[in-house]
Each structure stands twice: as C-alpha cells, then as structure tokens.
N, C-alpha and C. Protein backbone atom coordinates (compact mmCIF):
# COMPACT_ATOMS: atom_id res chain seq x y z
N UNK A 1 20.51 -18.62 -223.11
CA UNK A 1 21.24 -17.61 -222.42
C UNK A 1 22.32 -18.21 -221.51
N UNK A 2 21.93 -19.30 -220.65
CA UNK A 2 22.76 -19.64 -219.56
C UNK A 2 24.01 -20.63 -220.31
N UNK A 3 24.95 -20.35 -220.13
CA UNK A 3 26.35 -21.48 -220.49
C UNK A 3 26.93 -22.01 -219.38
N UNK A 4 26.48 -22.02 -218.06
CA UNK A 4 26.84 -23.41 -216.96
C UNK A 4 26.56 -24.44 -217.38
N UNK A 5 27.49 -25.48 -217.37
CA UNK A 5 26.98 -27.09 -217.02
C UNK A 5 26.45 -27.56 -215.47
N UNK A 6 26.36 -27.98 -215.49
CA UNK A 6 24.75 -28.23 -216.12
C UNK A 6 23.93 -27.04 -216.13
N UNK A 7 23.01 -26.65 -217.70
CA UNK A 7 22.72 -25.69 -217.23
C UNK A 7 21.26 -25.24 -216.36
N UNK A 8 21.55 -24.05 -216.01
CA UNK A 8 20.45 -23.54 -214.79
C UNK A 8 19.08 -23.51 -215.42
N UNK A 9 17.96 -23.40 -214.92
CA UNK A 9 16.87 -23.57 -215.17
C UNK A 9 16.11 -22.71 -215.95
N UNK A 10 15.32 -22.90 -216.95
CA UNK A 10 14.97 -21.65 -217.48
C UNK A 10 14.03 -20.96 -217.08
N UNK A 11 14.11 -19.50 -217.51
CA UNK A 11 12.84 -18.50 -216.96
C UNK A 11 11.50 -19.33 -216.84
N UNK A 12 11.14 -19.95 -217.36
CA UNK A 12 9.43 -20.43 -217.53
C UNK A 12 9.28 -21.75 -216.64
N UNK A 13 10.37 -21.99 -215.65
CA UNK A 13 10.69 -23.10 -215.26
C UNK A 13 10.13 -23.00 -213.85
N UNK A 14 9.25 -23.82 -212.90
CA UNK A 14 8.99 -23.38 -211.89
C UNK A 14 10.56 -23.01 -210.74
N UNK A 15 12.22 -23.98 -210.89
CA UNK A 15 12.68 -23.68 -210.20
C UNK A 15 13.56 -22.40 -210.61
N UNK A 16 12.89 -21.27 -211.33
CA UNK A 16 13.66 -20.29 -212.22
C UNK A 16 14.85 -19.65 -211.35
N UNK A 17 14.28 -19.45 -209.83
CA UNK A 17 15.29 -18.73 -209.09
C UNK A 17 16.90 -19.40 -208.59
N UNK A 18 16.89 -20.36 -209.14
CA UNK A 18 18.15 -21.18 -208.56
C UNK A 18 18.99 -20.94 -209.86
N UNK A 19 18.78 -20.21 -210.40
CA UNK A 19 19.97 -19.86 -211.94
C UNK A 19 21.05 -19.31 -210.71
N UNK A 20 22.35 -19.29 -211.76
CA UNK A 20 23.08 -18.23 -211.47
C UNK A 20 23.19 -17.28 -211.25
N UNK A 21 23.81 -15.88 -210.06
CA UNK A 21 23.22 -14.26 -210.43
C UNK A 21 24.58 -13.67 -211.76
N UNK A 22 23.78 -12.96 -212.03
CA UNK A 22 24.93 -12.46 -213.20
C UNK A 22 25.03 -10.84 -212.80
N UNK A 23 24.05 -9.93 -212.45
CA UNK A 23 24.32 -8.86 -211.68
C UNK A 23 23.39 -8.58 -210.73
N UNK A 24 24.14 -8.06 -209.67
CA UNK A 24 23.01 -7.89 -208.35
C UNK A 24 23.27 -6.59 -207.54
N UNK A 25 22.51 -5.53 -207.41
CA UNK A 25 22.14 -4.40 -207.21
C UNK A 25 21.84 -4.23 -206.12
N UNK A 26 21.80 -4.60 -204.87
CA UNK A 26 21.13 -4.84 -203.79
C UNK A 26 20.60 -3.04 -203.24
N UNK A 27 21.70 -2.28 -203.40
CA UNK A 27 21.47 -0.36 -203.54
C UNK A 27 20.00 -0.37 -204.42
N UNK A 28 19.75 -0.91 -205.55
CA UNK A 28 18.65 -0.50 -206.61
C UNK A 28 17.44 -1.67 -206.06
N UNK A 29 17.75 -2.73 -205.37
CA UNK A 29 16.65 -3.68 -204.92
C UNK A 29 16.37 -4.70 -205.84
N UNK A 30 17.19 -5.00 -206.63
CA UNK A 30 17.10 -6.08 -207.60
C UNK A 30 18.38 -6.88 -208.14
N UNK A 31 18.50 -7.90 -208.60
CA UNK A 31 19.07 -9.32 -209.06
C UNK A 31 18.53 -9.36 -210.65
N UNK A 32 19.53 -10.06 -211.30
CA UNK A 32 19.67 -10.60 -212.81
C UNK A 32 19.67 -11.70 -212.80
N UNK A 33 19.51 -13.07 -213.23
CA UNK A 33 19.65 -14.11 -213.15
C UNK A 33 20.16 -14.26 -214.37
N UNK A 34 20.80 -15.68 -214.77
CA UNK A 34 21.46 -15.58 -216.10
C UNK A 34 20.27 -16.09 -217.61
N UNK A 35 19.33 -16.46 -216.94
CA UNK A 35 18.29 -17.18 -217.54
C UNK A 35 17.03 -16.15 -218.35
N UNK A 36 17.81 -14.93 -217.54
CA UNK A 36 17.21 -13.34 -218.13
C UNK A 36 16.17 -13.09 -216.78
N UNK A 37 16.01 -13.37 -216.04
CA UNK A 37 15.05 -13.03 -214.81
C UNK A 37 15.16 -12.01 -214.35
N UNK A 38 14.86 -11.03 -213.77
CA UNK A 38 14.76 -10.34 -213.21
C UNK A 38 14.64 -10.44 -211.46
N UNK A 39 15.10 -10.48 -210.49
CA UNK A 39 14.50 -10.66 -209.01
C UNK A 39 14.66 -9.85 -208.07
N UNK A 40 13.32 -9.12 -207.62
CA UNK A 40 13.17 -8.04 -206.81
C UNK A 40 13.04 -8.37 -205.23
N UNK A 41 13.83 -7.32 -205.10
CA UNK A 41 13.76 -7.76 -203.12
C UNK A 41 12.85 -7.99 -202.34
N UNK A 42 11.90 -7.49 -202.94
CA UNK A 42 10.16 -7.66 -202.18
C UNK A 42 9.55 -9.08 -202.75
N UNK A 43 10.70 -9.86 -203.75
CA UNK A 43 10.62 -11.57 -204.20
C UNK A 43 9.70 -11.34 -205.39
N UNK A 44 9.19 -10.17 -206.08
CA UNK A 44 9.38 -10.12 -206.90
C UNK A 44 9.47 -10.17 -208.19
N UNK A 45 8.97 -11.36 -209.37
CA UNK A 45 9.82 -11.23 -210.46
C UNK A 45 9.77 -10.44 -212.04
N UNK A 46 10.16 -10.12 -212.87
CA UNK A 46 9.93 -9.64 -214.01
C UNK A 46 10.88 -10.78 -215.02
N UNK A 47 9.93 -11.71 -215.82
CA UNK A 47 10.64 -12.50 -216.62
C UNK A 47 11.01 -12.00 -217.95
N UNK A 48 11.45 -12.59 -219.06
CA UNK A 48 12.37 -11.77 -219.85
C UNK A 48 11.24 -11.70 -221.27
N UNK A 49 9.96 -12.56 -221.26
CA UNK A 49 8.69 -12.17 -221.87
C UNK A 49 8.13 -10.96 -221.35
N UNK A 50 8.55 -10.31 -220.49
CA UNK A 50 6.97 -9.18 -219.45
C UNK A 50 6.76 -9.67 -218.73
N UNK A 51 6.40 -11.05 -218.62
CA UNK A 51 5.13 -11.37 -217.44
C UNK A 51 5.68 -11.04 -216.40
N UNK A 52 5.00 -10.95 -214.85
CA UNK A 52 5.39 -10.24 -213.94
C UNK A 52 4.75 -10.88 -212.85
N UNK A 53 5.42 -11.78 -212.48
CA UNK A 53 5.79 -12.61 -211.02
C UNK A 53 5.64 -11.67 -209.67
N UNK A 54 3.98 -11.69 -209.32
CA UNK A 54 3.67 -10.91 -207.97
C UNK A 54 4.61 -11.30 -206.60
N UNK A 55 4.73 -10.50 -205.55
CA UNK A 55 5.75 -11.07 -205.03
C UNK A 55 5.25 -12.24 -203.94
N UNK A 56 6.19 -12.97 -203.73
CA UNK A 56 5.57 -14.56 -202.92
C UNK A 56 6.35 -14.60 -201.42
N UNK A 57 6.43 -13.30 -200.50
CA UNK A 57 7.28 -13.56 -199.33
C UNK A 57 6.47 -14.83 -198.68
N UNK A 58 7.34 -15.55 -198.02
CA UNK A 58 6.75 -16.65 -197.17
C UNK A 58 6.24 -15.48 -195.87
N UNK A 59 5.17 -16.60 -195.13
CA UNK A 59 4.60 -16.05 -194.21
C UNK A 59 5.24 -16.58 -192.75
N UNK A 60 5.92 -15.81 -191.59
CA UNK A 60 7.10 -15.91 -190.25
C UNK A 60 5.81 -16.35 -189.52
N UNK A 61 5.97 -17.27 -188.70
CA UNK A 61 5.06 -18.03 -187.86
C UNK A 61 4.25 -16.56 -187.01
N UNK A 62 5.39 -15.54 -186.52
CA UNK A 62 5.58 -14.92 -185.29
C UNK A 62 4.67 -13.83 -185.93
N UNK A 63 4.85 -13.45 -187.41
CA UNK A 63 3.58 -12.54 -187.86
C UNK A 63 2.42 -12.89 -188.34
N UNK A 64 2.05 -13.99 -187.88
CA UNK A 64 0.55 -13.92 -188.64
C UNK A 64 -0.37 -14.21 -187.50
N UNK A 65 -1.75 -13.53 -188.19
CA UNK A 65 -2.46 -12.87 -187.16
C UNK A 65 -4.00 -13.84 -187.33
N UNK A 66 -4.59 -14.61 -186.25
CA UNK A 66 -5.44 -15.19 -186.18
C UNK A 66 -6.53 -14.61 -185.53
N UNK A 67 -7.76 -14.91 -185.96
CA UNK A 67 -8.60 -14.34 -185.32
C UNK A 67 -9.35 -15.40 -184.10
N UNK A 68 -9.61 -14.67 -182.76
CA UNK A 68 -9.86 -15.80 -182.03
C UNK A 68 -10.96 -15.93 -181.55
C-alpha cells in the first residue's frame, strides 16, 4: 500500500502508527494511515485484517490513583 521511501511500517508491525496519515477526520474521531490502519482518538486501532487494537492511552502521573 505505502509508496514513501523509505517505506512506512506495515500494519502487523509493532511501530504501525508512525506510517504516514493519508486521511484524518478529527470531526468523526479517526485517522487512516497509509499502511491501511485505521486510528481512533481513544488510541484505538482497527487493522486492515479486522483485528482490533484495544485502546492503549498512556497513564498521566497526576491521574492515577493509589491505594494507601
């Protein structure tokens, strides 16, 4: 799919999200990658087999909650 040199990484690739965007929706909450990805604002993914990449937000020092 992708025609950059060098090209971008493929869907099945752990660094899949560093492709190129090819369309991005930010109104609808989602990204295209050129590699066929899918990437949803909540992080997201839907790859171009189905499978479906639960979303992975990192965790902000300032919200997480310890018990003491």
């Amino acid at each position: 799919m992708c025609q950059h040199q060098p090209a971008c990484p493929s869907a099945d690739s752990a660094d899949r999200e560093a492709a190129h965007l090819v369309a991005h929706h930010p109104e609808q909450g989602w990204s295209l990658l050129c590699n066929g990805v899918l990437c949803f604002e909540d992080t997201g993914e839907l790859l171009p087999d189905g499978q479906i990449i639960a979303p992975h937000r990192p965790l902000h020092a300032e919200r997480v909650v310890t018990a003491a």
